[in-house]
Protein backbone atom coordinates (compact mmCIF):
# COMPACT_ATOMS: atom_id res chain seq x y z
CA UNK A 1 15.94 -8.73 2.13
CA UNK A 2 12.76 -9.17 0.63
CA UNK A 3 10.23 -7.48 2.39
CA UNK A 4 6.71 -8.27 3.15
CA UNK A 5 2.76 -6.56 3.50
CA UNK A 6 3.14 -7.18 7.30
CA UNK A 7 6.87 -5.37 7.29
CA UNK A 8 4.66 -2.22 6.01
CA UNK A 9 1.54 -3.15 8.55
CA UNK A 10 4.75 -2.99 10.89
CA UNK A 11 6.24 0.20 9.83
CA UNK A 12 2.76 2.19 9.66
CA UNK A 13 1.69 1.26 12.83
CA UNK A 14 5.56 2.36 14.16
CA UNK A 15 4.69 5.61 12.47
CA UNK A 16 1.48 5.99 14.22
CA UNK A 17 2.80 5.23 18.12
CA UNK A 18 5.24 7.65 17.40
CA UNK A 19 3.02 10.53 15.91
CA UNK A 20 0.96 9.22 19.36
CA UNK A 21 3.84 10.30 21.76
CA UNK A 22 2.48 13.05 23.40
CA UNK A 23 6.09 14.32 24.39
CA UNK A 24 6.52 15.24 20.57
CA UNK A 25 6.02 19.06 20.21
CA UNK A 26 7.38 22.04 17.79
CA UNK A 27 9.49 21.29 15.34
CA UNK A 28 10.09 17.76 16.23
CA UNK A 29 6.25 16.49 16.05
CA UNK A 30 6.50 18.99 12.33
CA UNK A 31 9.44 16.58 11.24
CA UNK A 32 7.61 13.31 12.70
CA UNK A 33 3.77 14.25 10.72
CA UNK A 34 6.16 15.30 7.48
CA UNK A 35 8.18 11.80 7.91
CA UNK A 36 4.90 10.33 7.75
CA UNK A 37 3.31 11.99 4.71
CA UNK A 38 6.32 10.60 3.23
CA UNK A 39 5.70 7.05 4.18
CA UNK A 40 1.55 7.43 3.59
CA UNK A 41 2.86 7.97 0.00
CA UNK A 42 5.13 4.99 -0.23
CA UNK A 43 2.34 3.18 1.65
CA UNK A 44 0.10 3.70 -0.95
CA UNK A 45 2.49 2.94 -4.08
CA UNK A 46 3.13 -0.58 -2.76
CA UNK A 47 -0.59 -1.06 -1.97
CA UNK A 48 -1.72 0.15 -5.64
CA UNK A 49 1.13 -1.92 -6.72
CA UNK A 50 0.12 -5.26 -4.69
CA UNK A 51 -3.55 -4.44 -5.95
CA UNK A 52 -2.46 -4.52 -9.25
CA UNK A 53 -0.53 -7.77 -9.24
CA UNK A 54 -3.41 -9.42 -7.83
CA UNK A 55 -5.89 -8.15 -10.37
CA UNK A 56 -3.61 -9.11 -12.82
CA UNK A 57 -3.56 -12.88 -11.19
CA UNK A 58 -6.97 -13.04 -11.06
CA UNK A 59 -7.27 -11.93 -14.60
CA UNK A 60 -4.90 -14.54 -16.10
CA UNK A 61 -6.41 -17.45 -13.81
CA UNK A 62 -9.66 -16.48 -15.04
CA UNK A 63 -8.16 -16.26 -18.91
CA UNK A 64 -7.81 -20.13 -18.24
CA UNK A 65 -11.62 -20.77 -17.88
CA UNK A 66 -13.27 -21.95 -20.84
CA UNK A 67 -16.36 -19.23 -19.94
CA UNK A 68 -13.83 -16.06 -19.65
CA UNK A 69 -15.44 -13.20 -21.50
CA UNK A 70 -13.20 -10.11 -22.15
CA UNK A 71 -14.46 -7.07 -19.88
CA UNK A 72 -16.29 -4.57 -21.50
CA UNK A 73 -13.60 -1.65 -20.46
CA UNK A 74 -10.83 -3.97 -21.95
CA UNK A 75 -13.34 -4.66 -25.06
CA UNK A 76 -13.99 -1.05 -26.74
C-alpha cells in the first residue's frame, strides 16, 4: 500500500476526535494522549521527510537554470 499526506491528515485528525471523546477518563484517556505522542512523532518524521524531498526538487529544478547560483550555506 503506498500511503499518502492525506492518509496522515486522516490519521491525525482520527487521533484528535478520539483524544475529543469526553467519555475517555483514567488510564484509558493516559493510553489514548501517550498513543498520540507516539504518532505526533511519526507525524513529524514524514513531514521533515516530505519537506526535504521537496527542497531537494526544488534545488535540482533550479540546478537546471542557466542563472542558479550555489547558496551561500552550501558555498563555505
Amino acid at each position: 500500500m503506498q500511503n499518502k499526506l492525506i492518509d496522515l491528515n486522516n490519521h491525525l485528525f482520527a487521533e484528535l476526535e478520539r483524544l475529543g471523546d469526553e467519555e475517555l477518563v483514567g488510564d484509558k484517556l493516559d493510553e489514548e494522549i501517550d498513543r498520540a505522542k507516539a504518532i505526533t512523532c511519526v507525524a513529524n518524521q514524514i513531514i521533515s521527510n516530505g519537506n526535504l524531498v521537496l527542497r531537494a526538487s526544488v534545488a535540482a529544478a533550479d540546478s537546471m537554470n542557466a542563472n542558479f547560483k550555489i547558496p551561500k550555506l552550501l558555498v563555505e
